[in-house]
Protein backbone atom coordinates (compact mmCIF):
# COMPACT_ATOMS: atom_id res chain seq x y z
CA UNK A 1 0.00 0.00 0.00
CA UNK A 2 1.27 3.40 -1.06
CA UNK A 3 2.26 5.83 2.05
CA UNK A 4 -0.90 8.52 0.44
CA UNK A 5 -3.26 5.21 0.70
CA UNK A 6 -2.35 4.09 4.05
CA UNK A 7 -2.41 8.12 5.00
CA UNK A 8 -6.13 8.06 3.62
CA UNK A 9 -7.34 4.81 5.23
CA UNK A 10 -5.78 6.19 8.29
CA UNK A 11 -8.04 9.16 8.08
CA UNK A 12 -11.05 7.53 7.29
CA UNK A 13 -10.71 4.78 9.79
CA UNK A 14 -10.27 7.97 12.23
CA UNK A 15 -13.80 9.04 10.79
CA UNK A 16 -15.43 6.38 11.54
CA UNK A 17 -14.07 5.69 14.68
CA UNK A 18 -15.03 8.75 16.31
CA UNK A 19 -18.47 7.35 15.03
CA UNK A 20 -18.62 4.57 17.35
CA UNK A 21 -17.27 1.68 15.09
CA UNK A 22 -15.59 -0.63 16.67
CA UNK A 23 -14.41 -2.61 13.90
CA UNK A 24 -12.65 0.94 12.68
CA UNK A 25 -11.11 0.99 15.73
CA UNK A 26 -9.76 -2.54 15.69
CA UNK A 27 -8.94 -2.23 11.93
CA UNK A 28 -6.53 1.24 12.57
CA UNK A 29 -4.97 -0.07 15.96
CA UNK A 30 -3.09 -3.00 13.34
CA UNK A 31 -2.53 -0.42 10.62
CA UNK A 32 -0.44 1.76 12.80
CA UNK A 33 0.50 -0.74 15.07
CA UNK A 34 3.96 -1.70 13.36
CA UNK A 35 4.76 1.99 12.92
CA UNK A 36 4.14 2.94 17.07
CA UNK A 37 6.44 -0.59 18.31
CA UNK A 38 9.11 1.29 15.31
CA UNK A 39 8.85 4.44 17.11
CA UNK A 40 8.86 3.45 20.65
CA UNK A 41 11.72 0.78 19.61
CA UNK A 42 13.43 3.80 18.55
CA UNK A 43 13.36 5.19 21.69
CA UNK A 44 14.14 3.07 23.95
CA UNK A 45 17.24 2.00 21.99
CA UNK A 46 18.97 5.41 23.21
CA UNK A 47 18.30 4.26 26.51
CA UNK A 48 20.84 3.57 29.01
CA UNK A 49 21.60 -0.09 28.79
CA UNK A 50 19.69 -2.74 30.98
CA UNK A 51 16.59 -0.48 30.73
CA UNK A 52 13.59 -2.60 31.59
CA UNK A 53 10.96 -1.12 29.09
CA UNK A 54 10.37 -3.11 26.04
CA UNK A 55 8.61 -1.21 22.73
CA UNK A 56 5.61 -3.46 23.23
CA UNK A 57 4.84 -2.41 26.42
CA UNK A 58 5.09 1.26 25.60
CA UNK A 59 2.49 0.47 22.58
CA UNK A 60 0.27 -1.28 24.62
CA UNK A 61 0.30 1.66 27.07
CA UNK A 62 -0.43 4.34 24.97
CA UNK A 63 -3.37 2.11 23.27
CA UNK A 64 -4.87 1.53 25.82
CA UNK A 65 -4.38 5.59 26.82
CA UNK A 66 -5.63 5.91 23.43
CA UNK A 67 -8.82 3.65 23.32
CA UNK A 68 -10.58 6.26 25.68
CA UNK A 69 -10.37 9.68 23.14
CA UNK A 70 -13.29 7.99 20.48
CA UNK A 71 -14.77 11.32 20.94
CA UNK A 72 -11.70 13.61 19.91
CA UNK A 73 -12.28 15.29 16.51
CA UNK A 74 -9.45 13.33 14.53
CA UNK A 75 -8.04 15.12 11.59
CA UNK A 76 -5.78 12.84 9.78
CA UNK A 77 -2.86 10.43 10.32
CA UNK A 78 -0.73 13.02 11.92
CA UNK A 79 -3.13 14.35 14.27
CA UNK A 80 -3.40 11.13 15.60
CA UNK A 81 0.22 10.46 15.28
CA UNK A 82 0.73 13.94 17.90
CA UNK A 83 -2.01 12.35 19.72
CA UNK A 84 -0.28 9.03 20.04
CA UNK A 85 2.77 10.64 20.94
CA UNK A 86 1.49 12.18 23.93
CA UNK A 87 0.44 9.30 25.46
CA UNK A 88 4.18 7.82 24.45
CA UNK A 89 5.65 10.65 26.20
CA UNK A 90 3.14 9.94 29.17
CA UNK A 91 4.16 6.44 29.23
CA UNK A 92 8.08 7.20 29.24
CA UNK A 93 8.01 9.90 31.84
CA UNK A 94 5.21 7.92 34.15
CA UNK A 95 7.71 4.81 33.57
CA UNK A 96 10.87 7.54 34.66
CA UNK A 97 8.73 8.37 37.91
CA UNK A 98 8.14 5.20 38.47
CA UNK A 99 12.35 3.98 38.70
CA UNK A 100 12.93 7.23 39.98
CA UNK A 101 10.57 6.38 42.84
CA UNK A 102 11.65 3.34 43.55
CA UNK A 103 15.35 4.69 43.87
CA UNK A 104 17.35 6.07 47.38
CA UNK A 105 20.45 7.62 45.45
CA UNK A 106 18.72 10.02 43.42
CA UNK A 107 18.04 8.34 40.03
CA UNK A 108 17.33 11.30 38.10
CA UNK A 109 15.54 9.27 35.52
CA UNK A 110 15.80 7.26 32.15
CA UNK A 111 17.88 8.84 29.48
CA UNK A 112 17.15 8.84 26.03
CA UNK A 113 18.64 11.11 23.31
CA UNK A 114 17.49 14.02 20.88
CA UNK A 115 19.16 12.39 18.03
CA UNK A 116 15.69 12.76 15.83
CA UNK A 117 15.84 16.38 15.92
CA UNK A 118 18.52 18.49 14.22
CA UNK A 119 21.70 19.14 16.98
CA UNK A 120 24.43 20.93 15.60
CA UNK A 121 26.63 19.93 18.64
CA UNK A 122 25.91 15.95 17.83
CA UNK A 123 23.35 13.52 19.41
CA UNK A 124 23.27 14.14 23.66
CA UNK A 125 21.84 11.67 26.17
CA UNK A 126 18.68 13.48 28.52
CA UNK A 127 17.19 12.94 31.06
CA UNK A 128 13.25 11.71 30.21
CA UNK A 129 12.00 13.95 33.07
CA UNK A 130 14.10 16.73 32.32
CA UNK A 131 12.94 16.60 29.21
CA UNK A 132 9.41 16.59 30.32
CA UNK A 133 9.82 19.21 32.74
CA UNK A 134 11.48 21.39 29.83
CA UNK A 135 9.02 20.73 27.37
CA UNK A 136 6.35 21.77 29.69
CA UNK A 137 8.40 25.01 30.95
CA UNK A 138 8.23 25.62 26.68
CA UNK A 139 4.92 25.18 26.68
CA UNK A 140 4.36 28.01 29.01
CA UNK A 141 6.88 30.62 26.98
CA UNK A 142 5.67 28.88 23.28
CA UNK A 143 3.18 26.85 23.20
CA UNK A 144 3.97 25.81 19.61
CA UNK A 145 7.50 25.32 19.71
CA UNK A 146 6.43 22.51 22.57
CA UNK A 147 4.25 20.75 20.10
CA UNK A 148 6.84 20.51 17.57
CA UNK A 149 9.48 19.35 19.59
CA UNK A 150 6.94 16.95 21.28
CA UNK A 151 5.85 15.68 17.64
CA UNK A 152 9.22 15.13 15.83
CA UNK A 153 10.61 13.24 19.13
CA UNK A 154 7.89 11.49 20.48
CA UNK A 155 5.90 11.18 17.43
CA UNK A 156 7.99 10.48 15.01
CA UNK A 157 6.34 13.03 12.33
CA UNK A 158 8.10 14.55 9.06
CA UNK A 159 8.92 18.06 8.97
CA UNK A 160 5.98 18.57 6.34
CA UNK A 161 3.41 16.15 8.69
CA UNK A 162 4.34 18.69 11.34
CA UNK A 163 3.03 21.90 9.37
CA UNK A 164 0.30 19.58 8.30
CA UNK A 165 -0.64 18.76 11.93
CA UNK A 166 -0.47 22.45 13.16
CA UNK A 167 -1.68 24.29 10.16
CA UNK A 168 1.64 25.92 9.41
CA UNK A 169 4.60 25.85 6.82
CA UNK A 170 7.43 23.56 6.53
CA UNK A 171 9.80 26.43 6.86
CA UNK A 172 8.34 27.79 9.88
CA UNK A 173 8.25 24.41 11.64
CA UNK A 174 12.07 23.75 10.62
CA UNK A 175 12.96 27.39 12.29
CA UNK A 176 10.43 26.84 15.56
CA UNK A 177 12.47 23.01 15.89
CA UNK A 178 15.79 24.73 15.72
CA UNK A 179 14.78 27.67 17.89
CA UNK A 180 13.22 24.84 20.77
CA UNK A 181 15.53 22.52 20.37
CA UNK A 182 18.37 25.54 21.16
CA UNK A 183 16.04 26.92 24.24
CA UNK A 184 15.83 23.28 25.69
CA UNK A 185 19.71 22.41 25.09
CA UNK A 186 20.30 25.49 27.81
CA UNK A 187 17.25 25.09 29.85
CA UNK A 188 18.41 21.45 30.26
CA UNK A 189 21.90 22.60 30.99
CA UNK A 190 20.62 25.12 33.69
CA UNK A 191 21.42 28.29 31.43
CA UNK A 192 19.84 31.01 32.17
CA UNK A 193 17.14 31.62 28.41
């Protein structure tokens, strides 16, 4: 099936969902099914080593975070892609509290890397929680530099899905990435912004 097809089942299966079919529901949960395990495979390989989250679990997680938003107003594959991805951020900073809790030393979490998103300085190793607390102290300053940070890392989107999802051009979601991804590299550094 051609990438436009699958984009256009996606949406319709969306449609109907929101409509109460079930059988939509099941249908689009194994269409995107292979690409969520890809993306939450992806990562948890920049994880430290001897992590004990596996891809399947984070899938299962955020479908079954998922199953409970038949009444959103889905627009298209990437909509439910940043949708999805939410509920995979959820899942890896819930998962983060979780070890973190169960820690005495301090465990300051588990980190993964910003390798998706363009770093001049190379790919850097975070802290999930950091992350999450940055992303939500950018959400505060720029609400849609947060969005595209959250849906190139956590969802996985295209540059052009991106301006798709949030009604915007390719160019300006290229210069809001680079201008978040430079606010969070000091924010998570304890620079002063």
């Amino acid at each position: 099936m051609k990438d436009d097809d699958a984009e256009d089942e996606v949406t319709t299966l969306l449609a109907q969902w929101r409509q109460g079919s079930v059988e939509a529901q099941e249908r689009l949960m194994q269409l995107v099914q292979g690409e969520l395990r890809r993306l939450a495979a992806s990562y948890l390989r920049r994880e430290r080593a001897g992590h004990t989250l596996q891809p399947t679990a984070v899938v299962n997680e955020a479908y079954l975070r998922l199953m409970p938003q038949r009444g959103v107003r889905w627009e298209n594959r990437a909509h439910f892609f940043g949708i999805a991805a939410k509920m995979m951020r959820r899942v890896l900073v819930d998962h983060a509290r979780r070890k973190r809790a169960g820690k005495r030393e301090g465990f300051s979490g588990d980190p993964v890397s910003v390798s998706q998103v363009p770093d001049p300085a190379g790919g850097q190793d975070i802290d999930v929680l950091n992350l999450h607390q940055a992303l939500d102290d950018l959400a505060v300053l720029d609400p849609r530099q947060a969005d595209v940070v959250e849906l190139r890392y956590f969802g996985g989107l295209k540059i052009e899905e991106i301006a798709e999802a949030i009604g915007v051009s390719p160019a300006t979601v290229k210069r809001e990435l680079t201008t978040a991804m430079v606010w969070l590299r000091h924010r998570m550094k304890g620079e002063k912004t």
